[in-house]
Each structure stands twice: as C-alpha cells, then as structure tokens.
C-alpha atoms as a PDB file:
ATOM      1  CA  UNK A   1    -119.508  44.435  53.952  1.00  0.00           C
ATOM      2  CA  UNK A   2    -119.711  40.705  52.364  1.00  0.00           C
ATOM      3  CA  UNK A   3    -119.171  40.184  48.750  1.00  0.00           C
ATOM      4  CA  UNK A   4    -120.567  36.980  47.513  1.00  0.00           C
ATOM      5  CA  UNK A   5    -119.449  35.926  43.968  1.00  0.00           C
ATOM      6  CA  UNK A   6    -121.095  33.207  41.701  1.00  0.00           C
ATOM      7  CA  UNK A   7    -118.828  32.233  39.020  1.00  0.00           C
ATOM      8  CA  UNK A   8    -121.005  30.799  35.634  1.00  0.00           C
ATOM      9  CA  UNK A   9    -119.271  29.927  32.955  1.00  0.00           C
ATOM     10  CA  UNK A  10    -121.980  28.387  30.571  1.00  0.00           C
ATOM     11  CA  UNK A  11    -121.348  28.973  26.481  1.00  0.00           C
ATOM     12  CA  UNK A  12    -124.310  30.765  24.721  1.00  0.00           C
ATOM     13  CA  UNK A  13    -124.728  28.596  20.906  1.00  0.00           C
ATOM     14  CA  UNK A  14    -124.066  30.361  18.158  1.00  0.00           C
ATOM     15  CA  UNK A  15    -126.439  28.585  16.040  1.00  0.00           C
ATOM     16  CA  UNK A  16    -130.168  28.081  16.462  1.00  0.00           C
ATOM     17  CA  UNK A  17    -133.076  29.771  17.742  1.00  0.00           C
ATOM     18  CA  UNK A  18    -131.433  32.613  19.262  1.00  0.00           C
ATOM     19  CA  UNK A  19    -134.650  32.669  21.692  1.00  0.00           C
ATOM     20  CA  UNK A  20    -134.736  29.493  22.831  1.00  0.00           C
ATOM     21  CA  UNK A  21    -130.934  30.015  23.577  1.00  0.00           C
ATOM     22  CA  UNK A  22    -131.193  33.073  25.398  1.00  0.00           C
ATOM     23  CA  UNK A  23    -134.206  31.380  27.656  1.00  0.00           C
ATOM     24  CA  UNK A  24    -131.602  28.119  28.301  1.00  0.00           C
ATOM     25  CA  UNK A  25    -128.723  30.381  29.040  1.00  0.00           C
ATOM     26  CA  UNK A  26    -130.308  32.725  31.336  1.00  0.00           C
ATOM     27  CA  UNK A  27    -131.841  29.744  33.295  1.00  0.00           C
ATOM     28  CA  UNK A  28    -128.130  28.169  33.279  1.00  0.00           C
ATOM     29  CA  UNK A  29    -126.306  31.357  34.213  1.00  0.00           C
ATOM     30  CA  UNK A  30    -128.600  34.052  35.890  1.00  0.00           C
ATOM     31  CA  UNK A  31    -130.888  31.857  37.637  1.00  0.00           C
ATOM     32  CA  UNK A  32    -128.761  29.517  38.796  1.00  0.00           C
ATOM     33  CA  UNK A  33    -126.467  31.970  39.990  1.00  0.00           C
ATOM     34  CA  UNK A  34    -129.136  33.711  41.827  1.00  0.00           C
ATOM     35  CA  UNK A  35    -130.240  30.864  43.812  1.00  0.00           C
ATOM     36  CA  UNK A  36    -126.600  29.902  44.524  1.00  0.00           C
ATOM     37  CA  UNK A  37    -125.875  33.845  46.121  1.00  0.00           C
ATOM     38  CA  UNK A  38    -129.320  33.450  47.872  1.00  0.00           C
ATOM     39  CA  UNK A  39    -128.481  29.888  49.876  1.00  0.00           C
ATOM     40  CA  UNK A  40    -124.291  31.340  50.179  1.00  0.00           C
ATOM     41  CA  UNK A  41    -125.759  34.642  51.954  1.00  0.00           C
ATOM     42  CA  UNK A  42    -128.529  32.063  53.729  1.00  0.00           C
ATOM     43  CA  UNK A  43    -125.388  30.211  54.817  1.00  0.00           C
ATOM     44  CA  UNK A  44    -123.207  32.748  55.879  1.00  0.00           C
ATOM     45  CA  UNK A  45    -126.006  34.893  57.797  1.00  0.00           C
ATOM     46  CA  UNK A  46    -126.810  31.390  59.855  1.00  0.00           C
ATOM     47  CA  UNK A  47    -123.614  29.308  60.139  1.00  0.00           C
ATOM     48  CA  UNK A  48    -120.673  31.996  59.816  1.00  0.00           C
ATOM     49  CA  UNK A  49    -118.269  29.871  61.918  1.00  0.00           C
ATOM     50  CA  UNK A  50    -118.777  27.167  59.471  1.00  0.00           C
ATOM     51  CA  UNK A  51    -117.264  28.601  56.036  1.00  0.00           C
ATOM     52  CA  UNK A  52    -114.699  26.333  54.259  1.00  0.00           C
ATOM     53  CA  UNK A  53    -112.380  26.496  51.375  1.00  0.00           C
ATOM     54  CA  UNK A  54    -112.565  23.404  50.279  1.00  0.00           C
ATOM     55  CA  UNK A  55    -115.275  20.788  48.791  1.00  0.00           C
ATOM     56  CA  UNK A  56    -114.643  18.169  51.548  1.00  0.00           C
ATOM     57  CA  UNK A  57    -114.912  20.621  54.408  1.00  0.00           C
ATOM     58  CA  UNK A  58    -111.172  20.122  55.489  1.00  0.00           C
ATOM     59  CA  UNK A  59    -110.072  23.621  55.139  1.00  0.00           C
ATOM     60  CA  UNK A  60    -111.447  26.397  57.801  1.00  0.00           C
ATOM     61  CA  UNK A  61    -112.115  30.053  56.107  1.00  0.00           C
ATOM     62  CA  UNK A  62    -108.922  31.734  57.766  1.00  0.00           C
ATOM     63  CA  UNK A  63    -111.193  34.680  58.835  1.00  0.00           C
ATOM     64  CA  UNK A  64    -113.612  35.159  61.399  1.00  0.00           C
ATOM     65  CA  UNK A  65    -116.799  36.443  60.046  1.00  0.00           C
ATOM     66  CA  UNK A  66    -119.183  38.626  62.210  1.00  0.00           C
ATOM     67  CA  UNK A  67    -122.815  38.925  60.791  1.00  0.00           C
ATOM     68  CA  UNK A  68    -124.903  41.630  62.230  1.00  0.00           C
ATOM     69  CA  UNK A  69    -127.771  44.127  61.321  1.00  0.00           C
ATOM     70  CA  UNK A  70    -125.354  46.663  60.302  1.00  0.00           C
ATOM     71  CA  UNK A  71    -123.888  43.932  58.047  1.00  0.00           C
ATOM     72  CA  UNK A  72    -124.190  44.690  54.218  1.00  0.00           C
ATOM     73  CA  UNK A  73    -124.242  41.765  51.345  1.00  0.00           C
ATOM     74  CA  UNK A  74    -123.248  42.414  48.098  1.00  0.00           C
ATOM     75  CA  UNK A  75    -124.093  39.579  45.193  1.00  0.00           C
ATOM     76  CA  UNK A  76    -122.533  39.296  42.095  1.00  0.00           C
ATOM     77  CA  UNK A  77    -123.236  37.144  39.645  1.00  0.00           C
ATOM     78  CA  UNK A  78    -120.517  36.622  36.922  1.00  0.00           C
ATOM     79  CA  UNK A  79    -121.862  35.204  33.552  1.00  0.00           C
ATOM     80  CA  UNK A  80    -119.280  34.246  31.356  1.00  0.00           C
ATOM     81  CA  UNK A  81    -119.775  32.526  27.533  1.00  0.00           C
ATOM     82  CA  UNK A  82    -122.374  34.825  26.293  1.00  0.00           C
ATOM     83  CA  UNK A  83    -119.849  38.069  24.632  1.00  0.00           C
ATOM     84  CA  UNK A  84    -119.610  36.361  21.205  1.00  0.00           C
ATOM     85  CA  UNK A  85    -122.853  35.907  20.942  1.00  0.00           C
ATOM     86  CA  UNK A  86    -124.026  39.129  21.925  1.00  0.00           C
ATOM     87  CA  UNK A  87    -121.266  41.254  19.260  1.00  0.00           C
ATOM     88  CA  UNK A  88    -123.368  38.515  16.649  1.00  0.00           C
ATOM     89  CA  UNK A  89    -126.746  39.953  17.770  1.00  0.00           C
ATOM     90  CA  UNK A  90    -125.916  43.371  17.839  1.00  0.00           C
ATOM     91  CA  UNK A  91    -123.340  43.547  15.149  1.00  0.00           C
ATOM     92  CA  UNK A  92    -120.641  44.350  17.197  1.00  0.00           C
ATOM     93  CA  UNK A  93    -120.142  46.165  20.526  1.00  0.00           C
ATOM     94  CA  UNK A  94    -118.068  44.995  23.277  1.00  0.00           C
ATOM     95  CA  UNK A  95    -119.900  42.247  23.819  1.00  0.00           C
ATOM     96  CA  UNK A  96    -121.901  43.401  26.661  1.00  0.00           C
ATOM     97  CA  UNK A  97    -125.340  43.149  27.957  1.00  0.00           C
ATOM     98  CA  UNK A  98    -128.038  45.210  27.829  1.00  0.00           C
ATOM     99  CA  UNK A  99    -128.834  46.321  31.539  1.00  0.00           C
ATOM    100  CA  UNK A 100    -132.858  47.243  32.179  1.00  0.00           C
ATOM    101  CA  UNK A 101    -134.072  48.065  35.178  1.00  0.00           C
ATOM    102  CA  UNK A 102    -137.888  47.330  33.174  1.00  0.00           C
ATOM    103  CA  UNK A 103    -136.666  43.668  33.074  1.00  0.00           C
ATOM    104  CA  UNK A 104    -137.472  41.685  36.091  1.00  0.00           C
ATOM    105  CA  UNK A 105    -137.060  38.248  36.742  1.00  0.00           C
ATOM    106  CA  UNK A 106    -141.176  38.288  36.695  1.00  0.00           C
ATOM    107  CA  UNK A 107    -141.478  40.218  33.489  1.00  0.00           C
ATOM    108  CA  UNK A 108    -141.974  38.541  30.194  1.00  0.00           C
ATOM    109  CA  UNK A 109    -138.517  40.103  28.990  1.00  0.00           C
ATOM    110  CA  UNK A 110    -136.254  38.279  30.949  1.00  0.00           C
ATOM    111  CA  UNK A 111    -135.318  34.673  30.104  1.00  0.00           C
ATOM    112  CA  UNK A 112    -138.233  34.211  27.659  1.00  0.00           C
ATOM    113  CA  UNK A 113    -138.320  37.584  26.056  1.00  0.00           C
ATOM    114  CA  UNK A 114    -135.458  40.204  24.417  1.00  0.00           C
ATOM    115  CA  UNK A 115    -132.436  38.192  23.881  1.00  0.00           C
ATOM    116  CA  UNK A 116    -128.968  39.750  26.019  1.00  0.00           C
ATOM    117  CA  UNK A 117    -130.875  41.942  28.289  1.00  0.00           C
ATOM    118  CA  UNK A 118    -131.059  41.752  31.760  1.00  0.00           C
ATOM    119  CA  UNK A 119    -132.101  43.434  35.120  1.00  0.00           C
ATOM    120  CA  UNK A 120    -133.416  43.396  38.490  1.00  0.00           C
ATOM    121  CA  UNK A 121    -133.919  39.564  39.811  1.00  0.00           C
ATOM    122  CA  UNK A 122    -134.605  40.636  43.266  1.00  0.00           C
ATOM    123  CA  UNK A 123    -136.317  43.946  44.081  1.00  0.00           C
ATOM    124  CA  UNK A 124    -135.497  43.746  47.724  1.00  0.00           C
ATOM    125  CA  UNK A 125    -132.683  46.123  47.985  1.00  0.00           C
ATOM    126  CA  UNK A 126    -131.090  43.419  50.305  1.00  0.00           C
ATOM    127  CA  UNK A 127    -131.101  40.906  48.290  1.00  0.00           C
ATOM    128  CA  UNK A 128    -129.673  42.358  44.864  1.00  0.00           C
ATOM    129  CA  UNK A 129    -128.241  40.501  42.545  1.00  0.00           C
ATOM    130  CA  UNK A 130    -125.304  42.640  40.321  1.00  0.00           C
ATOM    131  CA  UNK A 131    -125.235  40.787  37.169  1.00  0.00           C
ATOM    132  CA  UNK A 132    -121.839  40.844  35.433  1.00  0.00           C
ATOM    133  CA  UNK A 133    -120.592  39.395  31.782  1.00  0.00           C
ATOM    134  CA  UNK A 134    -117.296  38.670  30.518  1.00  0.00           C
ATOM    135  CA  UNK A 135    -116.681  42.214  29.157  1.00  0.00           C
ATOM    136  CA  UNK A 136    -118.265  43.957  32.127  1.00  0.00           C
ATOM    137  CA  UNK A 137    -116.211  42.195  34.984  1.00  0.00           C
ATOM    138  CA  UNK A 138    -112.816  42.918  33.365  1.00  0.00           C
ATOM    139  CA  UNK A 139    -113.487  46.498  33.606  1.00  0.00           C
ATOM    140  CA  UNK A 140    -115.198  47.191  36.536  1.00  0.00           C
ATOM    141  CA  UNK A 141    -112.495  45.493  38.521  1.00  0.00           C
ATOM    142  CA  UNK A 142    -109.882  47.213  36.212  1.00  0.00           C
ATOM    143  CA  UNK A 143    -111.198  50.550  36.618  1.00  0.00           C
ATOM    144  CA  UNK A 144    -112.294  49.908  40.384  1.00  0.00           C
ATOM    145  CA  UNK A 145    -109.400  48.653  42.103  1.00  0.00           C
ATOM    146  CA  UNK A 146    -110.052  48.822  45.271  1.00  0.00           C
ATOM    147  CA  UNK A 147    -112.391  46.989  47.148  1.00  0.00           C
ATOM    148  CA  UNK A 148    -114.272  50.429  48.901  1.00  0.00           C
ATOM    149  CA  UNK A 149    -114.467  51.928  45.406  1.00  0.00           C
ATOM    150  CA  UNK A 150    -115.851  48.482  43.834  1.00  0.00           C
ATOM    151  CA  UNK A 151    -118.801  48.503  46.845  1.00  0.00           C
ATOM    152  CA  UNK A 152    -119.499  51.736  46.497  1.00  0.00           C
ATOM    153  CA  UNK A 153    -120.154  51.066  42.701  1.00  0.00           C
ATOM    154  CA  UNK A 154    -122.399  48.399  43.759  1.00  0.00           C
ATOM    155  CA  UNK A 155    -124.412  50.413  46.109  1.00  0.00           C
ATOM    156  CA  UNK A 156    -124.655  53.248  43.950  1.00  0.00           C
ATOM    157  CA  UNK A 157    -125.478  50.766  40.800  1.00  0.00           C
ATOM    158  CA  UNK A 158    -127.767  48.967  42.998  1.00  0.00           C
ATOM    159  CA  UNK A 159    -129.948  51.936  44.247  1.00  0.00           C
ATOM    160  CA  UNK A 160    -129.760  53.560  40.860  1.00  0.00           C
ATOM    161  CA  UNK A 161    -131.328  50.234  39.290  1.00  0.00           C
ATOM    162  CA  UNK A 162    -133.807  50.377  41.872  1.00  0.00           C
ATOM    163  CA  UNK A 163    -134.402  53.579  41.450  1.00  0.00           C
ATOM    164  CA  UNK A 164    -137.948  54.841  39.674  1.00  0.00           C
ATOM    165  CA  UNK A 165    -136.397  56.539  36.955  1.00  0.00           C
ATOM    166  CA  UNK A 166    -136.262  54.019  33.813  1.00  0.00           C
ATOM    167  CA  UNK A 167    -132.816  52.702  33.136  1.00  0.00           C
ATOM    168  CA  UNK A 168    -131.518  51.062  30.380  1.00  0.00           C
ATOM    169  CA  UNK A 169    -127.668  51.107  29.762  1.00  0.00           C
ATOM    170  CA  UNK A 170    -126.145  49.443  26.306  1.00  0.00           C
ATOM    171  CA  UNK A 171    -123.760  48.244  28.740  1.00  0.00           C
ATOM    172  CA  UNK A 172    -122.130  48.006  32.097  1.00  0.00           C
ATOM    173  CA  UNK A 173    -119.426  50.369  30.888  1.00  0.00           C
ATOM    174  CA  UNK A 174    -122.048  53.516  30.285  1.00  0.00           C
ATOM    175  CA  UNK A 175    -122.972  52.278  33.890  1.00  0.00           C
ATOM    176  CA  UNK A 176    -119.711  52.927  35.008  1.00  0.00           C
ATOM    177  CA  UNK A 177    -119.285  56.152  32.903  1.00  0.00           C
ATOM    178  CA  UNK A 178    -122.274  57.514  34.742  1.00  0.00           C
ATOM    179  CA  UNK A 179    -120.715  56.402  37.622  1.00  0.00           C
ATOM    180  CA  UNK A 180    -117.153  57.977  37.598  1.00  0.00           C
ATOM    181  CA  UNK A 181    -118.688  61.079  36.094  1.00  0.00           C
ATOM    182  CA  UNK A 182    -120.660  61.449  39.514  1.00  0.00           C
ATOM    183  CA  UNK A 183    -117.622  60.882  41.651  1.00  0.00           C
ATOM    184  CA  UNK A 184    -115.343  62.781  39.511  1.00  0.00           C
ATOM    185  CA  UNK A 185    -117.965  65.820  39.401  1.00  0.00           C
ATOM    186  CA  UNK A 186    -119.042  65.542  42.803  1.00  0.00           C
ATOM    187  CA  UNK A 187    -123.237  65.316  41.790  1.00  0.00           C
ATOM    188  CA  UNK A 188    -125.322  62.530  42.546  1.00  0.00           C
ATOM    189  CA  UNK A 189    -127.466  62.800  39.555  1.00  0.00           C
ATOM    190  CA  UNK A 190    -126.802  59.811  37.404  1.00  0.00           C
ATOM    191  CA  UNK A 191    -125.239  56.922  39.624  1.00  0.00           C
END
C-alpha cells in the first residue's frame, strides 16, 4: 500500500459571489490536487528508484519502493482554507464538506454548481481521489491512528462512494460514524 498526499492550502473569500468562489477554489484546491496525485502515482509506478525529499533532487527517499500489480495507491487530497467559509454558508457546522457520490468531476455540481460539495473525481476505483478538508483530516487521523486502520477507511470509503447506492454525507465525520459503527458491529452494511 502507497499513500500519496497533496497538501492545498488555498483560502476560500469570504466576500463575493459565493459561486464564482467556490468554482476558483475547487479549480485551485481539488483539481489541482488531483492532477498533482495523478503525475506523483505516474511517477512512482515508472521511476520508483528515483523518489527524493528534497526540491533539488539531493536527498534519496531512504526507502526502497517496490511497485507491482498487487500494489495498492491510495490518494488523498487535503484542502485546507475553505472551513470558515463553509460554517458561513451553512450557518454553522464543523466546517465540513458536503460529500456526494452524485457529484462528479463531469457533473454540473462540482466546481460550477452547489457551493462546498464534493465527490467522485475519478470513477476508476484505481485512481480515487479521497478528498479531505481542514475539519475532516484532523479527525480521521485522530480517530484512525494507525496506518492499517486509516487504509482500511479509505478502501471501505472508497468502494462505498463508488458504490450504486446514493451517498451524500453532511460530512466526513458521519462518514466515519458509518464507518466505526461497521467495524465496531461487525456488518458491512453502511461503510
């Protein structure tokens, strides 16, 4: 298992068209993002003996990396600046956003349609992008603190998102809810 993180950090305006912010935003911090996982994963599934830790190329990745079929990616995009924003728009919350498995990144309610909602950008189950805010990241790795429990979230998140049945969670902690409820209860019916 590979985890791929892509860090955004781009401030959502308060003020203004809260449209034509959410469009600008989403191009900034979920597209963006997803192209950025999509050449990393390129990268690492061609070159995995060239991985560095620094911008000049000076410092080697101290771990070998072994790429095969068996070989599972997981991509997470982290999209920070948007929390105050969203408790404006929805009169409070925790700041979350809205995650629809109905919004695709072809469907007219992604970055041009219903502000602070956001879903599927990839329906190739291999190429999944887990899209993360400020609120959402802090717990998931809180409550998930281990790094089989935190993939297994993604897979199960991942498949359930993909799933047929319609999903729409008012935020990444009902996800997780769901989620711990099915481990907790032993059922697969949820997440």
């Amino acid at each position: 298992d590979i985890i791929i993180f892509s860090d955004k950090d781009c401030k959502f305006p308060l003020d203004g068209d809260v449209k034509v912010n959410w469009g600008r935003w989403y191009k900034s911090a979920i597209v963006k993002s997803y192209k950025q996982l999509q050449g990393a994963m390129s990268w690492i599934t061609k070159y995995p003996d060239r991985i560095v830790l620094d911008p000049k190329g000076e410092v080697d990745f101290p771990l070998s990396i072994q790429v095969t079929e068996n070989t599972r990616f997981h991509l997470v995009s982290v999209a920070h600046g948007v929390k105050e924003a969203c408790i404006k728009f929805f009169s409070g919350g925790d700041g979350g956003l809205i995650i629809d498995n109905h919004t695709t990144a072809d469907s007219p309610l992604a970055e041009k349609g219903e502000p602070f909602r956001v879903g599927i950008i990839n329906k190739e189950p291999k190429k999944f992008i887990h899209i993360f805010d400020d609120p959402s990241y802090a717990l998931v790795l809180k409550d998930l603190d281990t790094v089989q429990d935190f993939i297994d979230y993604l897979e199960d998140r991942k498949n359930f998102l993909l799933s047929e049945k319609f999903v729409q969670a008012t935020s990444e902690q009902e996800m997780l809810a769901i989620h711990m409820d099915a481990a907790i209860h032993g059922h697969n019916d949820g997440l």
